[in-house]
N, C-alpha and C. Protein backbone atom coordinates (compact mmCIF):
# COMPACT_ATOMS: atom_id res chain seq x y z
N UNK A 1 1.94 -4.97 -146.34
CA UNK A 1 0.99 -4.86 -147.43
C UNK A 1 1.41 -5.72 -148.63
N UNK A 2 2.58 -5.73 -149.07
CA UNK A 2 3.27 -6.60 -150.14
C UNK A 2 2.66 -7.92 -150.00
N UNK A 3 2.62 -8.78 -148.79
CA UNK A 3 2.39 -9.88 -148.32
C UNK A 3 0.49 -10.31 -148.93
N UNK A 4 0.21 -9.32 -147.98
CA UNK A 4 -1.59 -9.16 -148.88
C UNK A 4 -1.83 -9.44 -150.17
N UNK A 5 -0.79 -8.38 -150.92
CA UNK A 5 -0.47 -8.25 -152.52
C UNK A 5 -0.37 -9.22 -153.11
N UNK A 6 0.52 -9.61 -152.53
CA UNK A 6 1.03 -11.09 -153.57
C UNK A 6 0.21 -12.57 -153.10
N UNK A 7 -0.62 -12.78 -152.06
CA UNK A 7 -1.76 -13.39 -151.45
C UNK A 7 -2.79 -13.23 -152.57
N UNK A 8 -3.14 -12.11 -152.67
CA UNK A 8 -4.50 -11.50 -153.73
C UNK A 8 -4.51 -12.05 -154.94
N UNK A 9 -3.05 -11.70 -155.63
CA UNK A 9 -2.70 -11.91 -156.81
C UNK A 9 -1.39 -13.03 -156.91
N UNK A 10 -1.63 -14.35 -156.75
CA UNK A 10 -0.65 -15.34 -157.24
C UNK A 10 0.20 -15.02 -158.78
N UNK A 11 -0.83 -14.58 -159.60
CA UNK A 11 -0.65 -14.25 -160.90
C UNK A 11 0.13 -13.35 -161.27
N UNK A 12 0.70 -12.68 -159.95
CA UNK A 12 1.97 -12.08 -160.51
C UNK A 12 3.35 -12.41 -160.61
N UNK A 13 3.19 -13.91 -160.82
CA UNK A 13 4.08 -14.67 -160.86
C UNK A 13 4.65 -14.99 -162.34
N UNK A 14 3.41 -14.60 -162.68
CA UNK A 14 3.28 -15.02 -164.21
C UNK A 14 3.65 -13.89 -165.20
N UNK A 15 4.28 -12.49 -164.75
CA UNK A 15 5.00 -11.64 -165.22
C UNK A 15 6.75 -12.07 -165.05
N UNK A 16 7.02 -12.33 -166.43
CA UNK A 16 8.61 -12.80 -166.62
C UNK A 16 9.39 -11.29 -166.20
N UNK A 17 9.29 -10.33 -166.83
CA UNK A 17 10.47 -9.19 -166.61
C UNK A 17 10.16 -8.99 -164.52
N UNK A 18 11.03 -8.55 -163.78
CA UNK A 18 11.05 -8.47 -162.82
C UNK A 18 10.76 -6.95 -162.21
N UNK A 19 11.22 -6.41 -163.36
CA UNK A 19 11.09 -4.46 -162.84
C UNK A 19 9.08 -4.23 -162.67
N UNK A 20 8.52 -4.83 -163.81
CA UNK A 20 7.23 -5.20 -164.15
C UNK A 20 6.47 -5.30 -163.37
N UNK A 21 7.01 -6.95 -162.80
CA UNK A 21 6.49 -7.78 -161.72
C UNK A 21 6.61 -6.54 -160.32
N UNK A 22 7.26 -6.03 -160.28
CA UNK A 22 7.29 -4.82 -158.85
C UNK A 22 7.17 -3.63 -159.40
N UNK A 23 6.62 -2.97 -160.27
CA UNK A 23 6.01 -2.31 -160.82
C UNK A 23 4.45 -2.60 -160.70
N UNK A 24 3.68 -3.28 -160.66
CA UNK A 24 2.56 -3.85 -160.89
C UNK A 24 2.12 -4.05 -159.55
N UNK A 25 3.09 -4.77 -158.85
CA UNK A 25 3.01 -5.26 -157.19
C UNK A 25 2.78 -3.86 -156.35
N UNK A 26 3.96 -2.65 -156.85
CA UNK A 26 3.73 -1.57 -156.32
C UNK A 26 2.50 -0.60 -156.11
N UNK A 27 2.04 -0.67 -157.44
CA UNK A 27 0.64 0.00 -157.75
C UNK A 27 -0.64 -0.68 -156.79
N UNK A 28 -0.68 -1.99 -156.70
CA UNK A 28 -1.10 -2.15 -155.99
C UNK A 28 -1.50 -2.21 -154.41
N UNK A 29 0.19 -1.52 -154.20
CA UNK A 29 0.35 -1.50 -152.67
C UNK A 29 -0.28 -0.48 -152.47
N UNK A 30 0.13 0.90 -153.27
CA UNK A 30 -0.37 2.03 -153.23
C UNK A 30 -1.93 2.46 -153.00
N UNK A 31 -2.19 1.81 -154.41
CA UNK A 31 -4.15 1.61 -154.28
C UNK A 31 -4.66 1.40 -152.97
N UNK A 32 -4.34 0.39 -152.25
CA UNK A 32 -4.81 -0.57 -151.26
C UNK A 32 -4.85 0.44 -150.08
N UNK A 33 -3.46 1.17 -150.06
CA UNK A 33 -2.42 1.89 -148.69
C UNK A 33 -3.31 3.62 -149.07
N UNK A 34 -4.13 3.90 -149.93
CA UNK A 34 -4.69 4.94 -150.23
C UNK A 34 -7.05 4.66 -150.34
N UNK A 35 -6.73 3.28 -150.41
CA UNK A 35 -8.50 2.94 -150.47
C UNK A 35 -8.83 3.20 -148.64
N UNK A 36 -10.28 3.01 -148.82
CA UNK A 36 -10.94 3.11 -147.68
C UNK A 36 -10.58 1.59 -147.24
N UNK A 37 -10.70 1.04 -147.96
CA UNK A 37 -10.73 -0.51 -148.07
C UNK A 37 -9.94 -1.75 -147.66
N UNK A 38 -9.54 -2.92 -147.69
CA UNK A 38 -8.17 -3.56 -146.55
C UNK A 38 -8.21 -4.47 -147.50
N UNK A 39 -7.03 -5.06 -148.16
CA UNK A 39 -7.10 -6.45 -148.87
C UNK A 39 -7.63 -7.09 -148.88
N UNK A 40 -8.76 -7.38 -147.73
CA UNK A 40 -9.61 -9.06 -147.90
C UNK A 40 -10.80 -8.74 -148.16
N UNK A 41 -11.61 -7.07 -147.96
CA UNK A 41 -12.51 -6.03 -148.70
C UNK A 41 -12.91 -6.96 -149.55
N UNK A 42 -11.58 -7.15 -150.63
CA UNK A 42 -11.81 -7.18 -152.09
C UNK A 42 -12.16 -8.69 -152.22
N UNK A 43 -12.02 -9.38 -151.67
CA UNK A 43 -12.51 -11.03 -151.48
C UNK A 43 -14.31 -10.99 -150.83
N UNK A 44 -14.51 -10.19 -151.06
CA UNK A 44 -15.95 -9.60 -150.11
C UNK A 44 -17.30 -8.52 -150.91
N UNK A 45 -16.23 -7.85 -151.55
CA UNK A 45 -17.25 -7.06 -152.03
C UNK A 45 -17.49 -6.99 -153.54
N UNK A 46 -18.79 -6.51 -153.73
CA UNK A 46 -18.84 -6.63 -155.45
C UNK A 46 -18.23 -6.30 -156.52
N UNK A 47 -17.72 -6.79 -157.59
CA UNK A 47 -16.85 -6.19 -158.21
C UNK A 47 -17.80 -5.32 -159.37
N UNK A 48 -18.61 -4.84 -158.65
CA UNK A 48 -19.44 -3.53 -159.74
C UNK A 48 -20.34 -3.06 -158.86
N UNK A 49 -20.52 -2.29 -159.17
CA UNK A 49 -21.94 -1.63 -158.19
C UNK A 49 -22.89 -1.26 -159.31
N UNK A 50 -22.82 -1.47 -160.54
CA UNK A 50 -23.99 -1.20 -161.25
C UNK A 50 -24.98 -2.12 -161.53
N UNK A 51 -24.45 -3.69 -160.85
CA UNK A 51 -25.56 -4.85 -161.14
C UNK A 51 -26.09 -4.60 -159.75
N UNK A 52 -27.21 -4.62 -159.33
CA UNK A 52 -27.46 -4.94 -158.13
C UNK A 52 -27.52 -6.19 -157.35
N UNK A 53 -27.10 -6.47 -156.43
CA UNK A 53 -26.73 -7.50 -155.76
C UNK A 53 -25.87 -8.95 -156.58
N UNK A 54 -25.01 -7.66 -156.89
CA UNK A 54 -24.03 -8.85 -157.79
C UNK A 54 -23.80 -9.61 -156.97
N UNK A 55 -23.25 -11.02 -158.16
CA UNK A 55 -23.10 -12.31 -157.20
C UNK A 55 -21.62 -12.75 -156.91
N UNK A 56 -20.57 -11.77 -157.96
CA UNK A 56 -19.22 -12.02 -157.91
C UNK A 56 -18.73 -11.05 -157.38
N UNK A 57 -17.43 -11.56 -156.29
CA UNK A 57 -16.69 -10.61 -155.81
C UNK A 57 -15.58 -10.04 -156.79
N UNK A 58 -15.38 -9.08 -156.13
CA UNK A 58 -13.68 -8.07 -157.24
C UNK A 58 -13.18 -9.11 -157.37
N UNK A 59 -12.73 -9.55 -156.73
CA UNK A 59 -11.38 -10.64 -157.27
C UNK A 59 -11.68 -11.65 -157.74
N UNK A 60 -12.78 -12.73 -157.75
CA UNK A 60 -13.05 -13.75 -158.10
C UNK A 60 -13.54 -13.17 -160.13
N UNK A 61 -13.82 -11.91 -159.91
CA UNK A 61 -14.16 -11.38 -161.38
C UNK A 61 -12.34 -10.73 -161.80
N UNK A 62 -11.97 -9.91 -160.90
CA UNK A 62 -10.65 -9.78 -161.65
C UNK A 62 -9.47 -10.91 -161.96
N UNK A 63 -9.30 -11.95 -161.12
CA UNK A 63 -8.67 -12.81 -161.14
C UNK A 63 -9.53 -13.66 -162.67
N UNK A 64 -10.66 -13.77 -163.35
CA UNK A 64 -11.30 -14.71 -163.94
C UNK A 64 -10.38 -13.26 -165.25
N UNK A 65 -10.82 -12.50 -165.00
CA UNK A 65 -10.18 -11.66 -166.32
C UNK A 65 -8.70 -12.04 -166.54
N UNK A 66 -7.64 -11.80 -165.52
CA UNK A 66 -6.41 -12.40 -166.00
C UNK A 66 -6.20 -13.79 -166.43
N UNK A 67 -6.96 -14.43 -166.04
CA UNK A 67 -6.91 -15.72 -166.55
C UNK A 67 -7.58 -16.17 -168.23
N UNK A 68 -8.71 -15.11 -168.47
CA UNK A 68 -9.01 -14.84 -169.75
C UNK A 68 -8.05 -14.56 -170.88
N UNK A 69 -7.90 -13.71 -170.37
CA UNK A 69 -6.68 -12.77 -171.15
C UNK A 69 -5.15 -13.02 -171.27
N UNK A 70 -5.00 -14.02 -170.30
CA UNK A 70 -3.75 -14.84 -170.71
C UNK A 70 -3.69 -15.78 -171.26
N UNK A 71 -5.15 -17.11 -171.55
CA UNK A 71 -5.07 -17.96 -172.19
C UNK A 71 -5.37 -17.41 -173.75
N UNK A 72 -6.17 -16.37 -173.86
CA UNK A 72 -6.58 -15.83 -175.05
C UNK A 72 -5.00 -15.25 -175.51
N UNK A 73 -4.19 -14.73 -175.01
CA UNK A 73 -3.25 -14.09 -175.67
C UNK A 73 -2.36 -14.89 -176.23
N UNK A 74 -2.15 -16.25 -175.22
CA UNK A 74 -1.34 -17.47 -175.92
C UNK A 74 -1.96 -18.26 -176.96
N UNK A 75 -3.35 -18.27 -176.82
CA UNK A 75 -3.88 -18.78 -178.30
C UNK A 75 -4.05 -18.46 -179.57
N UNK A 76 -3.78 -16.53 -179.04
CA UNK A 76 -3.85 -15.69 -180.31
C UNK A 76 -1.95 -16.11 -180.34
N UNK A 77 -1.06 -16.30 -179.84
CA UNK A 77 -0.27 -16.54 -180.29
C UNK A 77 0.08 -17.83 -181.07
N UNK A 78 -0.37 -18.69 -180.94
CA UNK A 78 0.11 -19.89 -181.58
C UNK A 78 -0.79 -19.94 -182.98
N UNK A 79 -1.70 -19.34 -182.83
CA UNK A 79 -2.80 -19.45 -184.26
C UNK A 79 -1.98 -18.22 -185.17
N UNK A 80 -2.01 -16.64 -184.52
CA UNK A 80 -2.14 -15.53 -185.22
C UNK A 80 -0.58 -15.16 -185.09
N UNK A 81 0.61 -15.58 -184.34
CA UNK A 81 1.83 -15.04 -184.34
C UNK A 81 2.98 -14.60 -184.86
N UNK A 82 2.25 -15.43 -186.16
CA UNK A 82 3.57 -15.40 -187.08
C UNK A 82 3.21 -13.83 -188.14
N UNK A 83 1.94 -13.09 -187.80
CA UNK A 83 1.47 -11.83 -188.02
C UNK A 83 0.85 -10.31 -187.35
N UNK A 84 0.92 -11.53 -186.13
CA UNK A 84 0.25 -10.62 -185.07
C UNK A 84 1.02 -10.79 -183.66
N UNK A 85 2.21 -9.13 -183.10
CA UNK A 85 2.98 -9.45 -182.30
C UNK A 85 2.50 -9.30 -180.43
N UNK A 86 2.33 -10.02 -179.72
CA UNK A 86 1.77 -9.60 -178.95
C UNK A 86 2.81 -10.18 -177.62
N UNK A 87 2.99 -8.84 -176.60
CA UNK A 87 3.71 -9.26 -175.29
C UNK A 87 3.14 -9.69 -174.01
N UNK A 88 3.57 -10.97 -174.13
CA UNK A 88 2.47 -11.41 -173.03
C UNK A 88 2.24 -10.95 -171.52
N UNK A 89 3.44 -10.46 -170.87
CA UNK A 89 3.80 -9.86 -169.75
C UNK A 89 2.87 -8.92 -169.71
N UNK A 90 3.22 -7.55 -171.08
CA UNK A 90 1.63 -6.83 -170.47
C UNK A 90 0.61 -6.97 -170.72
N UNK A 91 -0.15 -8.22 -171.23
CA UNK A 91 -1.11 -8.61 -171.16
C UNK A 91 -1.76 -9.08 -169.56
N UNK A 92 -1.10 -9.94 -169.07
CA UNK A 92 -0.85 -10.27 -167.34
C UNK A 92 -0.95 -8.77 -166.83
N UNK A 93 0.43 -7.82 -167.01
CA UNK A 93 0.13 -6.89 -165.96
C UNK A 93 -0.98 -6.14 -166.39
N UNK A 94 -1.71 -5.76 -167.33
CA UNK A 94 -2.67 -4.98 -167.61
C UNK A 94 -3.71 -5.70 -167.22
N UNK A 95 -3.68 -6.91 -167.19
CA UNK A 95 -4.81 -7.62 -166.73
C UNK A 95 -5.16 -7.37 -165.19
N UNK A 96 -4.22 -7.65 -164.73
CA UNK A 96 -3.96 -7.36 -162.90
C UNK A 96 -4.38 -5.73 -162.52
N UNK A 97 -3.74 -5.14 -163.37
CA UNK A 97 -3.71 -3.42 -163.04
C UNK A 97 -5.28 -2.70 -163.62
N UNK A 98 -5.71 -3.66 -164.43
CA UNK A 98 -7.11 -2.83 -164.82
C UNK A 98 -7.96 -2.13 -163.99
N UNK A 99 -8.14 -2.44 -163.40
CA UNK A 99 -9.18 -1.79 -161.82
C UNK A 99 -8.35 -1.32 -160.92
N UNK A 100 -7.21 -1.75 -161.31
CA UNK A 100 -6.66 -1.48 -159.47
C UNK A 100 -7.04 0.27 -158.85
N UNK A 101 -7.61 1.12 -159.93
CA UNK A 101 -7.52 2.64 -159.22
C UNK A 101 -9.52 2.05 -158.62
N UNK A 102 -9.87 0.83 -159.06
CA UNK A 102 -11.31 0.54 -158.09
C UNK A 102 -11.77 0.78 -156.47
N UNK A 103 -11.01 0.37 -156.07
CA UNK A 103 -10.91 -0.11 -154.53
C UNK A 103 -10.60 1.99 -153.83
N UNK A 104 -10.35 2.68 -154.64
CA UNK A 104 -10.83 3.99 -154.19
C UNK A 104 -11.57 4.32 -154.73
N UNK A 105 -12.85 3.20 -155.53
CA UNK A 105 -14.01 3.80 -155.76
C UNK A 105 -15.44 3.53 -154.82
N UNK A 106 -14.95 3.24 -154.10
CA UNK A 106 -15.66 2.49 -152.75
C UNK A 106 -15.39 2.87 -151.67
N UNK A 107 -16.16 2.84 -151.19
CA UNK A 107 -16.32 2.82 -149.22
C UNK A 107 -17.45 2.11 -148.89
N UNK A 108 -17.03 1.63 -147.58
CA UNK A 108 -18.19 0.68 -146.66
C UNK A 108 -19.42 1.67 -145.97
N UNK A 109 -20.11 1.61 -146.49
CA UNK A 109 -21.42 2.35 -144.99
C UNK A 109 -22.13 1.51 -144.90
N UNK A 110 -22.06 1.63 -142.96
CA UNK A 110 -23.43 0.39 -142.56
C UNK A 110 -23.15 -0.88 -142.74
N UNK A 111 -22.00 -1.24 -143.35
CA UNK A 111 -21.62 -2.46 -143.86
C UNK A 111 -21.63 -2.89 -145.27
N UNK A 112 -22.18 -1.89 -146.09
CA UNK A 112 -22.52 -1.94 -147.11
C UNK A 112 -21.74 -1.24 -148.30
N UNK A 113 -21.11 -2.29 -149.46
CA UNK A 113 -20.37 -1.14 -150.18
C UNK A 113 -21.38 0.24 -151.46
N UNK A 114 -20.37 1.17 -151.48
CA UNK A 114 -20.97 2.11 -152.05
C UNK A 114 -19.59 3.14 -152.42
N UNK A 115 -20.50 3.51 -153.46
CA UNK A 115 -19.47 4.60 -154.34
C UNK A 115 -19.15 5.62 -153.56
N UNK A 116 -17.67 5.67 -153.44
CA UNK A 116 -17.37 7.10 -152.37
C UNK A 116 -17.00 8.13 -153.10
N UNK A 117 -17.10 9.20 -152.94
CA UNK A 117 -16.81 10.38 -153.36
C UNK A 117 -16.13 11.00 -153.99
N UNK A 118 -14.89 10.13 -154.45
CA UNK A 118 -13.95 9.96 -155.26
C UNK A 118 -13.93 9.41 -156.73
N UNK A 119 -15.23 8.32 -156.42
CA UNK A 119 -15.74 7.33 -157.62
C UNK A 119 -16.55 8.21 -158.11
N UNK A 120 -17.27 8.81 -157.77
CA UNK A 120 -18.65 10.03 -157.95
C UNK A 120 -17.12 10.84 -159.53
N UNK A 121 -16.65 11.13 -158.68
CA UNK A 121 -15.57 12.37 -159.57
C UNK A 121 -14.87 12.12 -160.08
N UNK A 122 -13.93 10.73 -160.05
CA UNK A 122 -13.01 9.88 -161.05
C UNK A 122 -12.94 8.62 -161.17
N UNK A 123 -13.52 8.10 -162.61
CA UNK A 123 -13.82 6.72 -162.42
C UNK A 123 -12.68 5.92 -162.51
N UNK A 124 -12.35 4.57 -162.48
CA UNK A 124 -11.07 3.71 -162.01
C UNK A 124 -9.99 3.83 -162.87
N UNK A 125 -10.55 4.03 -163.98
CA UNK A 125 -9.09 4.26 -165.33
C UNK A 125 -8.54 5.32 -164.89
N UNK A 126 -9.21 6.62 -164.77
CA UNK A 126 -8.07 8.04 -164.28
C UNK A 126 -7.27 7.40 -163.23
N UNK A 127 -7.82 7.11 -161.91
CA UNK A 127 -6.95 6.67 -160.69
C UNK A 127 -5.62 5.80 -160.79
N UNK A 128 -6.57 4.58 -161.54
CA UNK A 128 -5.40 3.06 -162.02
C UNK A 128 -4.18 4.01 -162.32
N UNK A 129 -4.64 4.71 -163.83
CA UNK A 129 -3.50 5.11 -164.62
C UNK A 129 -2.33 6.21 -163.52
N UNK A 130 -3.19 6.64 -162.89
CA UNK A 130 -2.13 7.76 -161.72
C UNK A 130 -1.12 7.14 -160.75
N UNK A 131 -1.57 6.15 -160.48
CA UNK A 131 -0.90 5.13 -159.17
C UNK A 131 0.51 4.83 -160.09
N UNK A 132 -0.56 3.76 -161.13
CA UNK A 132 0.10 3.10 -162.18
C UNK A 132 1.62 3.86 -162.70
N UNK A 133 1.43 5.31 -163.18
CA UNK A 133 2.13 6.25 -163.55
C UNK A 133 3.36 6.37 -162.43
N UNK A 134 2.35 6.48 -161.45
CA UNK A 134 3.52 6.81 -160.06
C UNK A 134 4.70 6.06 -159.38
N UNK A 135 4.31 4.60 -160.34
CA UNK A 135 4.91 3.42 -159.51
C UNK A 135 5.73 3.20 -161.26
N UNK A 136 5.92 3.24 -161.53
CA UNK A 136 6.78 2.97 -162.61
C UNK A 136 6.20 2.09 -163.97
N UNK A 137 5.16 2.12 -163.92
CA UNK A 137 4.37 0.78 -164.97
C UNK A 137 4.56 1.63 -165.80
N UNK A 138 5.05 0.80 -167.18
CA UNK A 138 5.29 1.26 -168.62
C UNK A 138 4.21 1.65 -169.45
N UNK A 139 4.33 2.76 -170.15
CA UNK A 139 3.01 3.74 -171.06
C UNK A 139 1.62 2.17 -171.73
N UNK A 140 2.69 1.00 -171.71
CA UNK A 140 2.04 0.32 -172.36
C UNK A 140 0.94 -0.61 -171.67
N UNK A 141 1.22 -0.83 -170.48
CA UNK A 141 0.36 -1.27 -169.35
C UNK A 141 -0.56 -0.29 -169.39
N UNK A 142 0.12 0.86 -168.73
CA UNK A 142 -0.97 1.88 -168.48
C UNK A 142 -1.91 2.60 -169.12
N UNK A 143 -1.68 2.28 -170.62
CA UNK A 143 -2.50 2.45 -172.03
C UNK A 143 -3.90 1.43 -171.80
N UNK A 144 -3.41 0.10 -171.31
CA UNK A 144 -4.16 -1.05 -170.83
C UNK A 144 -5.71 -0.83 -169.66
N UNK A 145 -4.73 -0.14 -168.72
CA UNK A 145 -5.47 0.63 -167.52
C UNK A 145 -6.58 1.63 -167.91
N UNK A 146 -6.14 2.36 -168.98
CA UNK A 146 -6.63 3.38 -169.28
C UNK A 146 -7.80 3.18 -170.64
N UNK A 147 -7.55 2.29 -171.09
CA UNK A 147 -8.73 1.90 -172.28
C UNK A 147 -9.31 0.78 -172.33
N UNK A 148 -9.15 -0.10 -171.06
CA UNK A 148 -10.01 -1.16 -170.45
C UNK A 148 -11.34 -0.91 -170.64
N UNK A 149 -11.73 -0.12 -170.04
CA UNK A 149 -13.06 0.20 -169.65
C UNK A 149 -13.81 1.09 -171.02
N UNK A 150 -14.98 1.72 -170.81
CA UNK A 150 -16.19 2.69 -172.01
C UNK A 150 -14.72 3.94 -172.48
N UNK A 151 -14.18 4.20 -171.74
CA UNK A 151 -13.40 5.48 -171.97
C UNK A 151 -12.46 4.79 -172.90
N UNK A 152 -11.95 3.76 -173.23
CA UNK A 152 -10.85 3.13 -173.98
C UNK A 152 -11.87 3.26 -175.68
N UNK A 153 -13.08 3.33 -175.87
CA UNK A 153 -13.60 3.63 -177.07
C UNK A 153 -13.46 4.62 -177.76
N UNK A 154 -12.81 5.80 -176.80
CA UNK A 154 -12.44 6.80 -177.50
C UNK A 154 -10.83 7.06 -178.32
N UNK A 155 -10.18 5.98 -178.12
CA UNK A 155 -8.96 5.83 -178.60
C UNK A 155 -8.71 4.21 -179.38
N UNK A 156 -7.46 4.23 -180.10
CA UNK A 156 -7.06 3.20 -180.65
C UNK A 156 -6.17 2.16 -179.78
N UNK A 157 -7.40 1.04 -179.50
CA UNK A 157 -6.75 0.03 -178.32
C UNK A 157 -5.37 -0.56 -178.87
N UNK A 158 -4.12 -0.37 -178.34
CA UNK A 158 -3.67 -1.94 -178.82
C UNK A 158 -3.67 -3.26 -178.82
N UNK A 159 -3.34 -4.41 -179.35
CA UNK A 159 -3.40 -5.64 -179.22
C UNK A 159 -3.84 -6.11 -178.09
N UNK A 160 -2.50 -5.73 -176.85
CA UNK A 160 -3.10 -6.09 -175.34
C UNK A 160 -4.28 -5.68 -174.97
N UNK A 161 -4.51 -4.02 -175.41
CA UNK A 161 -5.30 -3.62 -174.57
C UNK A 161 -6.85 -4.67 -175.28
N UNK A 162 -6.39 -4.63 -176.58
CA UNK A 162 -7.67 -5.14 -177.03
C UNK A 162 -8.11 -6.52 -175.94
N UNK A 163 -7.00 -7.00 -176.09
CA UNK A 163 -7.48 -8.43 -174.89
C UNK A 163 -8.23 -8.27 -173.63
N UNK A 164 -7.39 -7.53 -172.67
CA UNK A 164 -8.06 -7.18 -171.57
C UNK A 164 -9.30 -6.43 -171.98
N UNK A 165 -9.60 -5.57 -172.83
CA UNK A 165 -11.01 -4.99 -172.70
C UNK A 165 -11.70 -6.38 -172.95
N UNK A 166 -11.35 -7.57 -173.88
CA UNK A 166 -12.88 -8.58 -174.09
C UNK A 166 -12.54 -9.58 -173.03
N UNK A 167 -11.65 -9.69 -172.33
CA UNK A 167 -11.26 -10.60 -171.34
C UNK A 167 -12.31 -9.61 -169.99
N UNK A 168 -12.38 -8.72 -169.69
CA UNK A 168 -12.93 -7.57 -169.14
C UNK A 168 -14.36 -7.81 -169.21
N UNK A 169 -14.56 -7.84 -170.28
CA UNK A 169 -16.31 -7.72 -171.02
C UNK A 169 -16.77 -9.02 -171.13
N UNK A 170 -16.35 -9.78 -171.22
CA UNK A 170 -16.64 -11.14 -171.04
C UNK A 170 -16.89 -11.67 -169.64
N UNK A 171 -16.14 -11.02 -168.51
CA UNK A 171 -16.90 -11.45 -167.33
C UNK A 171 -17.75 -10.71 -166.83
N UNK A 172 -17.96 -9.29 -167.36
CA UNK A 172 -18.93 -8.77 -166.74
C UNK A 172 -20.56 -8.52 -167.74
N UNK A 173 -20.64 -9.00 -169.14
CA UNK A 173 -21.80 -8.54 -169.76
C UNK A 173 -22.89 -9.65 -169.42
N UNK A 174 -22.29 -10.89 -169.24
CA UNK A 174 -22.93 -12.39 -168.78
C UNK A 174 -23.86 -11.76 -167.29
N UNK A 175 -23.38 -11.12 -166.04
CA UNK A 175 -23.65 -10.74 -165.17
C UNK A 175 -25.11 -9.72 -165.20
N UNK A 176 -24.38 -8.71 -166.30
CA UNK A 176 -25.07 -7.46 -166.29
C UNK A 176 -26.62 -8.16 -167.28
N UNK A 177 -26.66 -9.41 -167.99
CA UNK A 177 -27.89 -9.34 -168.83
C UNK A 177 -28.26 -10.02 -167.76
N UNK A 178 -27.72 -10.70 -166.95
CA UNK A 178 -28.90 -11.54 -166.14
C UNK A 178 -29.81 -10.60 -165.32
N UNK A 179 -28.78 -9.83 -164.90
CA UNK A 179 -29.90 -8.52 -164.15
C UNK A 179 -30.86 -7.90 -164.82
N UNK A 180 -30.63 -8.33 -166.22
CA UNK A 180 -32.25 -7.66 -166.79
C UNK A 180 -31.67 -6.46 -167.60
């Protein structure tokens, strides 16, 4: 499964601390080794089920978010740094880990993906953050995981998290107006 992992996500290359980097790698093994779902699923299926017949897959939308959110964090660094402190590592892993509790929000029927029964009762931030928790990712990632998404409005984002939520929202609101 590791092999899949690190296939999926090149970008976890791009986490400097190493406990992190397999911290992050782990959560994901877990997700994957607990979804209905198989690593290449996620190269396949939509990364939302609320647009209909979305046109981007999970990964081609989660992979576009880490890549958001890491050039944005180095630009907020070179402009805003000398006032504004920001760690880029969990910017990357929060970027990577945002959804990861997704892929048990799904199952295939008929060939077709759809919200399984799990997604019905806990949406991806509770899950992410549980895996996340389980595998060793630091309060500060998992703060990331956890206020990514509508539920992160109810609390005070930090810096990172602030990134990944518009790195987040930026690939998916473009999607969601075209659907009308």
């Amino acid at each position: 499964m590791r092999e899949a992992v690190e296939r999926l996500w090149p970008e976890l290359q791009w986490i400097e601390d190493d406990d992190l980097r397999e911290s992050t790698t782990q959560t994901w093994i877990k997700a994957l080794e607990r979804s209905p779902l198989d690593a290449d699923d996620l190269n396949h299926i939509p990364f939302t089920l609320l647009i209909p017949d979305c046109p981007a897959t999970f990964m081609e939308h989660k992979r576009c978010v880490v890549h958001i959110a890491r050039k944005s964090a180095e630009v907020m660094q070179e402009f805003l740094g000398r006032g504004l402190s920001i760690d880029l590592d969990t910017v990357v892993a929060g970027a990577i880990l945002a959804d990861v509790g997704k892929p048990l929000e799904y199952e295939i029927v008929d060939g077709k993906p759809q919200q399984s029964a799990r997604g019905k009762a806990l949406r991806h931030p509770f899950t992410g953050v549980a895996i996340a928790i389980e595998s060793g990712v630091p309060d500060a990632v998992c703060h990331i995981i956890a206020a990514h998404a509508a539920e992160g409005d109810l609390v005070k984002r930090s810096t990172e998290a602030t990134i990944v939520h518009h790195a987040d929202f930026m690939s998916y609101v473009p999607f969601k107006n075209l659907a009308g």
